[in-house]
Protein backbone atom coordinates (compact mmCIF):
# COMPACT_ATOMS: atom_id res chain seq x y z
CA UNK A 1 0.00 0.00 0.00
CA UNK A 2 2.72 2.33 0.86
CA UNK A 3 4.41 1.71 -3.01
CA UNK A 4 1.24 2.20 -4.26
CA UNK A 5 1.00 5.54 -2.69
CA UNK A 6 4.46 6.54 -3.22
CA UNK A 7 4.09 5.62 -6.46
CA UNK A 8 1.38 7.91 -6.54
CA UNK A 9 2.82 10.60 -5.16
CA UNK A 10 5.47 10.62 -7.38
CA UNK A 11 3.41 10.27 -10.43
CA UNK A 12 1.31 13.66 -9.54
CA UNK A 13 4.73 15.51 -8.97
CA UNK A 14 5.93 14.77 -11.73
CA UNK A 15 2.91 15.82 -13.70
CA UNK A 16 2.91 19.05 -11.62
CA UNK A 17 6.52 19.47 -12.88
CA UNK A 18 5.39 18.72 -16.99
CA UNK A 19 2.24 21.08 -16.01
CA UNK A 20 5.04 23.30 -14.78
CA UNK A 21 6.98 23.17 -17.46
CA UNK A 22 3.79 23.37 -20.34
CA UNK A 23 2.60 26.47 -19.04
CA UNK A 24 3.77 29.97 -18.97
CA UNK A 25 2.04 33.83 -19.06
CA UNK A 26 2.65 36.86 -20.98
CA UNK A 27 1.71 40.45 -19.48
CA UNK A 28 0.31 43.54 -21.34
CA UNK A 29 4.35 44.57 -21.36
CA UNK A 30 6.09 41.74 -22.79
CA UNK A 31 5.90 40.40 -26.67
CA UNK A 32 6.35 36.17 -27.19
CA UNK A 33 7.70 34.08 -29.84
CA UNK A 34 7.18 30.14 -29.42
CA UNK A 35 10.20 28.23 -30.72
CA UNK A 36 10.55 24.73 -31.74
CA UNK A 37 14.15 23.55 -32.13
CA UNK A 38 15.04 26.89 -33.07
CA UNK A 39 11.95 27.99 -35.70
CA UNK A 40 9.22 30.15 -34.45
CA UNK A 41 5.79 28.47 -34.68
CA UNK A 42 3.84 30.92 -32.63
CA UNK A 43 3.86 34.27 -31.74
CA UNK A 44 1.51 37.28 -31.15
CA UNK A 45 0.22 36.21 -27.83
CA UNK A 46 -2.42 38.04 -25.84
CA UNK A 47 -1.58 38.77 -22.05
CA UNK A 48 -2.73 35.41 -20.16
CA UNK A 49 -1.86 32.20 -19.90
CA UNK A 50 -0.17 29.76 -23.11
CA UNK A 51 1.16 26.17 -23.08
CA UNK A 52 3.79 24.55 -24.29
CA UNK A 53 5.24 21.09 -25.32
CA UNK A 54 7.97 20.64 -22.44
CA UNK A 55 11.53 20.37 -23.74
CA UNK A 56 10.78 20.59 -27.29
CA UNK A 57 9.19 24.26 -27.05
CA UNK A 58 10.57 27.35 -25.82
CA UNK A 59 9.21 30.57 -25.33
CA UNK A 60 11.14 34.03 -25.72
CA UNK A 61 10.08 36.88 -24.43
CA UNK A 62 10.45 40.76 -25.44
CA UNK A 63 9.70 44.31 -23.69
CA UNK A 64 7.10 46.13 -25.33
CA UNK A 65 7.53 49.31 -24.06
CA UNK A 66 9.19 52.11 -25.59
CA UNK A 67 13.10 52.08 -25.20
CA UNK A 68 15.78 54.81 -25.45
CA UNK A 69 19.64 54.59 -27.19
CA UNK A 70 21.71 57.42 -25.94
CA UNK A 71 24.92 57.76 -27.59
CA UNK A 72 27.39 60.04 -29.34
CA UNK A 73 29.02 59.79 -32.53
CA UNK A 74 32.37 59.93 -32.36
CA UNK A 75 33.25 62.85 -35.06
CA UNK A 76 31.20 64.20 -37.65
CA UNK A 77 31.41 66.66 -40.31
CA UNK A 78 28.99 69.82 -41.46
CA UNK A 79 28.67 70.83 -45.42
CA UNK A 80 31.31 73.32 -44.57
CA UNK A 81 34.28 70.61 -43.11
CA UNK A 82 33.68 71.76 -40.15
CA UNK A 83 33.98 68.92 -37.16
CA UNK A 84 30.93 68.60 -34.47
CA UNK A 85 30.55 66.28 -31.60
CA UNK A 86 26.80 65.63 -31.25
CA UNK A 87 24.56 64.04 -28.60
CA UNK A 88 21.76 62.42 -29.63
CA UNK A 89 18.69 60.04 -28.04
CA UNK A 90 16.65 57.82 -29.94
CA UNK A 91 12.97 56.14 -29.02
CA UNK A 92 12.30 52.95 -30.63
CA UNK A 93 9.98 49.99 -29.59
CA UNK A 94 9.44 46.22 -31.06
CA UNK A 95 6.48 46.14 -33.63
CA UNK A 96 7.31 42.27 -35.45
CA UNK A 97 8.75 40.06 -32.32
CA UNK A 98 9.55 37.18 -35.08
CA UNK A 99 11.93 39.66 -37.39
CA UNK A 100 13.31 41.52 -34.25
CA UNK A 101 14.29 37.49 -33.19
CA UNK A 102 15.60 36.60 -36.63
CA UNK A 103 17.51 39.99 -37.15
CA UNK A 104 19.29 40.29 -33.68
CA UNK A 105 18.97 36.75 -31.69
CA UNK A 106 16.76 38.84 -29.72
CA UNK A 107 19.27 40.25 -27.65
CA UNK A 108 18.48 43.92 -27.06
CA UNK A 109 21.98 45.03 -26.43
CA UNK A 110 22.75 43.47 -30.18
CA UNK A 111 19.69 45.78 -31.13
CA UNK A 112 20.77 48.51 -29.55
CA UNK A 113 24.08 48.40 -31.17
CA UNK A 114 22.67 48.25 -34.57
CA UNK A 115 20.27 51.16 -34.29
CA UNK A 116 23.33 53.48 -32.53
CA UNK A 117 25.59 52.57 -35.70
CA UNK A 118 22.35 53.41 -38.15
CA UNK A 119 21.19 56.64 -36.34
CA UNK A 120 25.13 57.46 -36.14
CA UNK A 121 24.68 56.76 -40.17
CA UNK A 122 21.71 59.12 -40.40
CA UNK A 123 23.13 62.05 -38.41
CA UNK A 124 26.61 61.67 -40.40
CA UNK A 125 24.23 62.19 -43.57
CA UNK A 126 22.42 64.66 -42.74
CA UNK A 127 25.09 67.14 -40.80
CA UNK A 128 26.99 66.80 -43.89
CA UNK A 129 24.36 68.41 -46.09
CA UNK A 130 23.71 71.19 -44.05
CA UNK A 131 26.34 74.53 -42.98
CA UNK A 132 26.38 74.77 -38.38
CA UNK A 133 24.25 77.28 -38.31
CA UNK A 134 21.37 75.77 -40.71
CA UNK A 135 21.70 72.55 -38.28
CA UNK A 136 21.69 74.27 -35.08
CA UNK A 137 19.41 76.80 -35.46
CA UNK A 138 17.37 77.69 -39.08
CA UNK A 139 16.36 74.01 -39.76
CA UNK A 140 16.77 72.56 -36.38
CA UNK A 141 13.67 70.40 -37.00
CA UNK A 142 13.71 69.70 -40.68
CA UNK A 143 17.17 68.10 -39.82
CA UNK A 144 15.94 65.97 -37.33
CA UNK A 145 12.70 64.61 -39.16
CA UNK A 146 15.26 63.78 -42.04
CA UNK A 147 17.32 62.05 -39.81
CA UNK A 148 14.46 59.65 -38.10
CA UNK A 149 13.41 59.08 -42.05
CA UNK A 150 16.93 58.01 -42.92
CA UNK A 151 17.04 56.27 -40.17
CA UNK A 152 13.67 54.51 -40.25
CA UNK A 153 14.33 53.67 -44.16
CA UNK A 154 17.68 51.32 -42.87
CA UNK A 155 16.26 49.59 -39.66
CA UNK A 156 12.81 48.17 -41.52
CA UNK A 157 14.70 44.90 -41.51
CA UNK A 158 15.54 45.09 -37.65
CA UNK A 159 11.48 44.59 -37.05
CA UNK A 160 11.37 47.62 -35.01
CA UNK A 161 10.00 51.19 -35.36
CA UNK A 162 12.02 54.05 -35.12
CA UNK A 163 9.61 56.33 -32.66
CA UNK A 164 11.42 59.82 -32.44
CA UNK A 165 15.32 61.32 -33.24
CA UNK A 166 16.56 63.95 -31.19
CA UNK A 167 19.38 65.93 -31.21
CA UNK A 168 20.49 66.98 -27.21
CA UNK A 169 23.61 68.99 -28.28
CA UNK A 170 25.91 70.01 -30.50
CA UNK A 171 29.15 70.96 -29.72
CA UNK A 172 32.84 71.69 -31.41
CA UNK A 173 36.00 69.57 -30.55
CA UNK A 174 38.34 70.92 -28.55
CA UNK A 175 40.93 70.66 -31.66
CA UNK A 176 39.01 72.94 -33.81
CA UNK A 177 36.91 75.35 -31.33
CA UNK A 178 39.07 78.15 -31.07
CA UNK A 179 39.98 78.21 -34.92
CA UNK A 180 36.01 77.83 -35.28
CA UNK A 181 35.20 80.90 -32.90
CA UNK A 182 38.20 82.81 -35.04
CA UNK A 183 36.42 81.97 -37.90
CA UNK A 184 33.03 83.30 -36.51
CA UNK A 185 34.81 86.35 -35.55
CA UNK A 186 35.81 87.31 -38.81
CA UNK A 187 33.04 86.42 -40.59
CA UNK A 188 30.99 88.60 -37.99
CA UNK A 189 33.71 91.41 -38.35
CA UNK A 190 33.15 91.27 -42.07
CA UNK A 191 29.33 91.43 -41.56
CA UNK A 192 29.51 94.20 -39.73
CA UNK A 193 32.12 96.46 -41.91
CA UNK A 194 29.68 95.73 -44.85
CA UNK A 195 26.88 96.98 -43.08
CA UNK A 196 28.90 100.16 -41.68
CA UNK A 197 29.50 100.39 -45.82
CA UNK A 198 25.90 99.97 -46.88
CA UNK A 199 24.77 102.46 -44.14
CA UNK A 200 27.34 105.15 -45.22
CA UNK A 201 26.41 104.29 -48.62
CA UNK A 202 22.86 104.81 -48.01
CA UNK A 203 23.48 108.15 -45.47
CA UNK A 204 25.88 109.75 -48.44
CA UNK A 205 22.34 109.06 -50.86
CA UNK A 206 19.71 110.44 -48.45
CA UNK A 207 22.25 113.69 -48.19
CA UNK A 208 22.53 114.11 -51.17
CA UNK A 209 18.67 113.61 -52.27
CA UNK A 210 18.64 116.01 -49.37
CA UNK A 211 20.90 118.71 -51.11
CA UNK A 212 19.19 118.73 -54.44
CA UNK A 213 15.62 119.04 -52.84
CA UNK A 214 16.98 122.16 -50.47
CA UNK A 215 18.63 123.42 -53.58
CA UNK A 216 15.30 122.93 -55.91
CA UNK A 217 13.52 124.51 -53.04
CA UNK A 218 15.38 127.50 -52.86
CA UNK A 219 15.81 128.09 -55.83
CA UNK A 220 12.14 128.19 -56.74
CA UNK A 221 11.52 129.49 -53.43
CA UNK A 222 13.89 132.72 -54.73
CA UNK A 223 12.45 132.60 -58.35
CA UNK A 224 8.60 133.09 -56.64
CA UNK A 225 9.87 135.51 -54.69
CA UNK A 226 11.52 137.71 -57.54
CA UNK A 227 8.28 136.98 -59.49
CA UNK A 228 6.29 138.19 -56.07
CA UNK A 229 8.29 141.42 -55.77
CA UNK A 230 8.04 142.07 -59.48
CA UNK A 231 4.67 142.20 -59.09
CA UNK A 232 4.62 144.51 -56.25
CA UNK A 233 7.28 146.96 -58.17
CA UNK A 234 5.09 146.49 -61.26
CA UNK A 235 2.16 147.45 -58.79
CA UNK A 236 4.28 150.21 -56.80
CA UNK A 237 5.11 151.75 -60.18
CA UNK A 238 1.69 151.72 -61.55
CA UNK A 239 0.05 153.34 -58.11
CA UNK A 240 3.37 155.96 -58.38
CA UNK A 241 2.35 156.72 -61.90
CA UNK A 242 -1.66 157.13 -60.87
CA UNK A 243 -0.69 159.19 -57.87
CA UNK A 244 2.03 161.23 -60.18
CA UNK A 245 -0.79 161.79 -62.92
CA UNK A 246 -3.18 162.90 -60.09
CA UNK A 247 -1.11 165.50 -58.41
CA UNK A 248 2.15 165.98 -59.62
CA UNK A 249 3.41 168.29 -56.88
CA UNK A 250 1.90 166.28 -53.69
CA UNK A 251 4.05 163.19 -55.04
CA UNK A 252 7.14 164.86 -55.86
CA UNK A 253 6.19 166.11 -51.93
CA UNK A 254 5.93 163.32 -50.49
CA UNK A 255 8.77 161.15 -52.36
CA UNK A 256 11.17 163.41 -50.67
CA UNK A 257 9.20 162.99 -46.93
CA UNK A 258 10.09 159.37 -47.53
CA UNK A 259 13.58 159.56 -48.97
CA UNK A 260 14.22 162.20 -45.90
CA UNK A 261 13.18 159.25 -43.47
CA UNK A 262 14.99 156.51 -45.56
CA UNK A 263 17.93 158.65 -44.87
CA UNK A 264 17.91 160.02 -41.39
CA UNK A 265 16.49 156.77 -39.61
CA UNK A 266 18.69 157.89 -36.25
CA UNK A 267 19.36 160.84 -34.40
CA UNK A 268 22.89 160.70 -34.78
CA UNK A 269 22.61 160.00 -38.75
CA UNK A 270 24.73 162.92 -40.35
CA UNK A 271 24.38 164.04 -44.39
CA UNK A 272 27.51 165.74 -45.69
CA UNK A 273 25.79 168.06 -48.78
CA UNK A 274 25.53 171.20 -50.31
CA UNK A 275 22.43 173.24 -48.52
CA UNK A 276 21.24 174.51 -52.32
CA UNK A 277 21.30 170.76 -53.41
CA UNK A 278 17.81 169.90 -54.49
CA UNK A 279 17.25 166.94 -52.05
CA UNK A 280 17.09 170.00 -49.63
CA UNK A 281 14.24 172.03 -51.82
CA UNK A 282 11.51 171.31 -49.25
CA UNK A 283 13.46 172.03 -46.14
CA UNK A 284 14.62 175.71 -47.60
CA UNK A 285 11.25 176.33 -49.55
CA UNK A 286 7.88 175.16 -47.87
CA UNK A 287 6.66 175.56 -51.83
CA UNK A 288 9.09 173.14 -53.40
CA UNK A 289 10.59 175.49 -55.31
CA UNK A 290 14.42 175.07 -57.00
């Protein structure tokens, strides 16, 4: 009785150990491939529980969250020869758990190696179309959406997807920074003596634009004023001549009242002439007479 029990016993452990061995779970974060010496037979599981034929099945098993690569090319160069050290993260994530297996023994730091060396590809590419300033600053995000499309085009094999490319930093080499900030001082020196040119240029124009209109002004200002006091001589004459014709005697009168005032404006004003000279006629004679 106590064989048969034994017996028993052992014949419920060990299919407790087969039932062991058959079963196995996948969770909402894991992918799973079902091998069979070495060829995938089944994959796309759903988060539960999955059997297995004991020894001649295996099961691998992949994150299916999003991972990052952080890395840093060693050297690269800009359209202008210029060398850049540049720090860079990338976001990828498993989409085809049977190609990721085939393509990198599913070993993520063999995966993780590959994408580094194509990103490092990408960025090599696209730096070298581009001047430093276009990729650091004018087309900061047109570089980087060409980069994850370079990217993306070379890992499709890998059975992953390429999520997001992003460039941390840029900096220059130790080797080449000061000749690179010599470089940027000239170039900003020379910037700024052809603007100092342009804006003499363009202050020598505006004076002399100013010149010619001050000189156009005047001049027509003078010609409307000669035509003005031509007029009023034309007008003084003719009211002389109306006055004259009207009584000859009050004019001649009073055109020597006003050439007396023209002439003695101050007290101290003094007239060297002869006393019989006929400016004098109506201060000897109250008639006027010569």
């Amino acid at each position: 009785m106590s064989d048969v029990r034994f017996a028993s016993i052992v014949m419920i452990g060990l299919a407790l150990i087969v039932l062991g061995l058959s079963a196995f779970t996948v969770n909402e974060r894991e992918l799973a491939i079902k091998l069979q010496v070495g060829e995938v037979v089944a994959q796309d599981y759903a988060p539960g529980l999955h059997w297995k034929i004991p020894i001649f099945q295996s099961v691998r098993k992949f994150p299916k969250r999003i991972m990052t690569i952080q890395d840093q090319p060693e050297r690269i160069f800009t359209a202008e020869r210029l060398a850049l050290q540049v720090d860079f993260f990338v976001k990828w994530r498993i989409i085809d758990s049977v190609q990721y297996y085939k393509s990198t023994g599913g070993v993520q730091i063999v995966a993780n190696d590959r994408l580094s060396e194509i990103i490092k590809n990408a960025i090599v590419t696209e730096f070298g179309k581009r001047s430093v300033s276009e990729a650091i600053s004018v087309e900061r995000a047109e570089l980087m959406r060409d980069m994850l499309e370079t990217a993306t085009a070379a890992a499709q094999g890998l059975g992953v997807e390429l999520i997001d490319v992003r460039v941390k930093q840029v900096e220059f080499p130790d080797d080449v920074r000061n000749s690179v900030y010599q470089q940027m001082r000239e170039e900003r020196a020379r910037v700024a003596a052809e603007r100092r040119a342009q804006g003499r240029e363009i202050a020598e124009q505006l004076r002399s634009t100013a010149d010619r209109e001050r000189t156009v002004i005047l001049a027509e200002a003078y010609r409307d004023s000669q035509k003005l006091r031509g007029e009023g001589d034309a007008r003084a004459a003719e009211i002389y001549a109306e006055a004259y014709n009207q009584d000859p005697e009050f004019y001649a009168f009073y055109r020597s009242i006003d050439a007396y005032r023209n002439s003695i404006r101050e007290s101290g004003d003094l007239l060297v002439l002869d006393p019989k000279n006929d400016f004098f006629r109506y201060l000897n004679n109250k008639d006027g007479a010569r």
